[in-house]
C-alpha atoms as a PDB file:
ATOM      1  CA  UNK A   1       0.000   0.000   0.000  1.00  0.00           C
ATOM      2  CA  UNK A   2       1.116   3.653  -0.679  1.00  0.00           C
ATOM      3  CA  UNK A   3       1.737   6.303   2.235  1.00  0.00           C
ATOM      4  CA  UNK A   4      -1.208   7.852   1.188  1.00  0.00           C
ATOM      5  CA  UNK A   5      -3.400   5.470   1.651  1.00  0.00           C
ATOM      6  CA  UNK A   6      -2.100   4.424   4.801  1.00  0.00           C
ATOM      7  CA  UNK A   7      -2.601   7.882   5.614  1.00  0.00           C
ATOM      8  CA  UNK A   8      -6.319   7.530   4.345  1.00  0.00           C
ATOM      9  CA  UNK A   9      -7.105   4.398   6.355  1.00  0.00           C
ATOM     10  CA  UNK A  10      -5.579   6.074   9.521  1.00  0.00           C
ATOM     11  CA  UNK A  11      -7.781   9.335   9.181  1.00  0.00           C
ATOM     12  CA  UNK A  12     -11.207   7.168   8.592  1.00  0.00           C
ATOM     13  CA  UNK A  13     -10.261   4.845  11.847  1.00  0.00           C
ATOM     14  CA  UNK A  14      -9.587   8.223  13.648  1.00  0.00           C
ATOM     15  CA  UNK A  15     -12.718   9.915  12.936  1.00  0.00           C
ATOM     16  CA  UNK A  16     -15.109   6.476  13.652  1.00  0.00           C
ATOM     17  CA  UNK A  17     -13.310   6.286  17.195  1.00  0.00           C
ATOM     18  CA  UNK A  18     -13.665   9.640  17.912  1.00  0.00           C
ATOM     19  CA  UNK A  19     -16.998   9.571  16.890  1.00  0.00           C
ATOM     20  CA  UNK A  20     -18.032   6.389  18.629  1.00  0.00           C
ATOM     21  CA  UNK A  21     -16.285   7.786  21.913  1.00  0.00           C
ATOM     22  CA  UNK A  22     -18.396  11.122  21.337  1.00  0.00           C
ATOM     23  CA  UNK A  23     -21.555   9.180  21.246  1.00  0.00           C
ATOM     24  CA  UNK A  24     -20.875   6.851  23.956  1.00  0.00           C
ATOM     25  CA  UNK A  25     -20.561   9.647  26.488  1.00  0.00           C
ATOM     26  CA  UNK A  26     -23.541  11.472  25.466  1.00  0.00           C
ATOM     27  CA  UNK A  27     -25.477   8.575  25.779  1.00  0.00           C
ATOM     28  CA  UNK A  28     -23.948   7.699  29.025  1.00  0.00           C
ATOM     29  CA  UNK A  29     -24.984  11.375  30.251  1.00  0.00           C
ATOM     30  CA  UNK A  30     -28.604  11.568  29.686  1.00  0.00           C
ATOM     31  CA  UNK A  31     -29.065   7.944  31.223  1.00  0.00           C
ATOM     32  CA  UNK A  32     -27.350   9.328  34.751  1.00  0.00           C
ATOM     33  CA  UNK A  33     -30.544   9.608  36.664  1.00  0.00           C
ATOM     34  CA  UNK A  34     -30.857   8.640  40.330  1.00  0.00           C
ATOM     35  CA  UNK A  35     -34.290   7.717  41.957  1.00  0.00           C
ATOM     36  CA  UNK A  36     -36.185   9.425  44.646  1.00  0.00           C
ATOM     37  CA  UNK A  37     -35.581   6.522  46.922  1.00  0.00           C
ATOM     38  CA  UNK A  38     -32.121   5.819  46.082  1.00  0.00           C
ATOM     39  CA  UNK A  39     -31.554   9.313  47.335  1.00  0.00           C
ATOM     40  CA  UNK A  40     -33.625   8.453  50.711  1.00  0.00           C
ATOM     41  CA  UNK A  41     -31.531   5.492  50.999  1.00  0.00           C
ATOM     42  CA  UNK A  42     -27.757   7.092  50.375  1.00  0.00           C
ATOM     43  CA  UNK A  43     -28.214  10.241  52.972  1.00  0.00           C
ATOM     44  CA  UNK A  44     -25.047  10.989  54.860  1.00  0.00           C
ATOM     45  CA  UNK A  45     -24.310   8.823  58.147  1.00  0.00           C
ATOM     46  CA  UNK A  46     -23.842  11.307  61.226  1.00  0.00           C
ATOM     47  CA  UNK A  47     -20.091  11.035  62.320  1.00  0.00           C
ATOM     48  CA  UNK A  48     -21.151  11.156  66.159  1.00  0.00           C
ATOM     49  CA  UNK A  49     -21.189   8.567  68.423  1.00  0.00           C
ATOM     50  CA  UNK A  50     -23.409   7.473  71.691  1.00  0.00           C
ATOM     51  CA  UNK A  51     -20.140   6.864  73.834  1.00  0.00           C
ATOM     52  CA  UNK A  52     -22.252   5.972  76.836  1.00  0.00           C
ATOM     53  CA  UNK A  53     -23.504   2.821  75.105  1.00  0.00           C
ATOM     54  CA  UNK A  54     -20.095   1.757  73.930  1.00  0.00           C
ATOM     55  CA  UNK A  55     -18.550   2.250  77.464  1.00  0.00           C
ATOM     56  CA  UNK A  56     -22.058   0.380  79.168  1.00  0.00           C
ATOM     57  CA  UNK A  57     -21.388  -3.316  79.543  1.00  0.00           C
END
């Protein structure tokens, strides 16, 4: 094969893996959606702790 179209095949590879990357991320932002109860369910843990019922024995 000739340089050029080496060069040819390299450029049409390029521009279907960017484009399939391109794609793939858009598609993986718009599904990104978290239930109402998965939100319930994930709330932050409070950091303190009952010391008098870890000390009791």
């Amino acid at each position: 094969m000739l340089h050029k179209e080496w060069l040819i095949i390299i450029i049409i590879t390029f521009i279907t893996i960017s484009t399939w990357v391109a794609f793939d991320i858009l598609h993986t932002r718009s599904q990104v959606e978290i239930p109402q109860t998965l939100q319930e369910i994930i709330e932050p843990i409070s950091p303190d702790f009952n010391i008098s019922s870890i000390e009791s024995p």
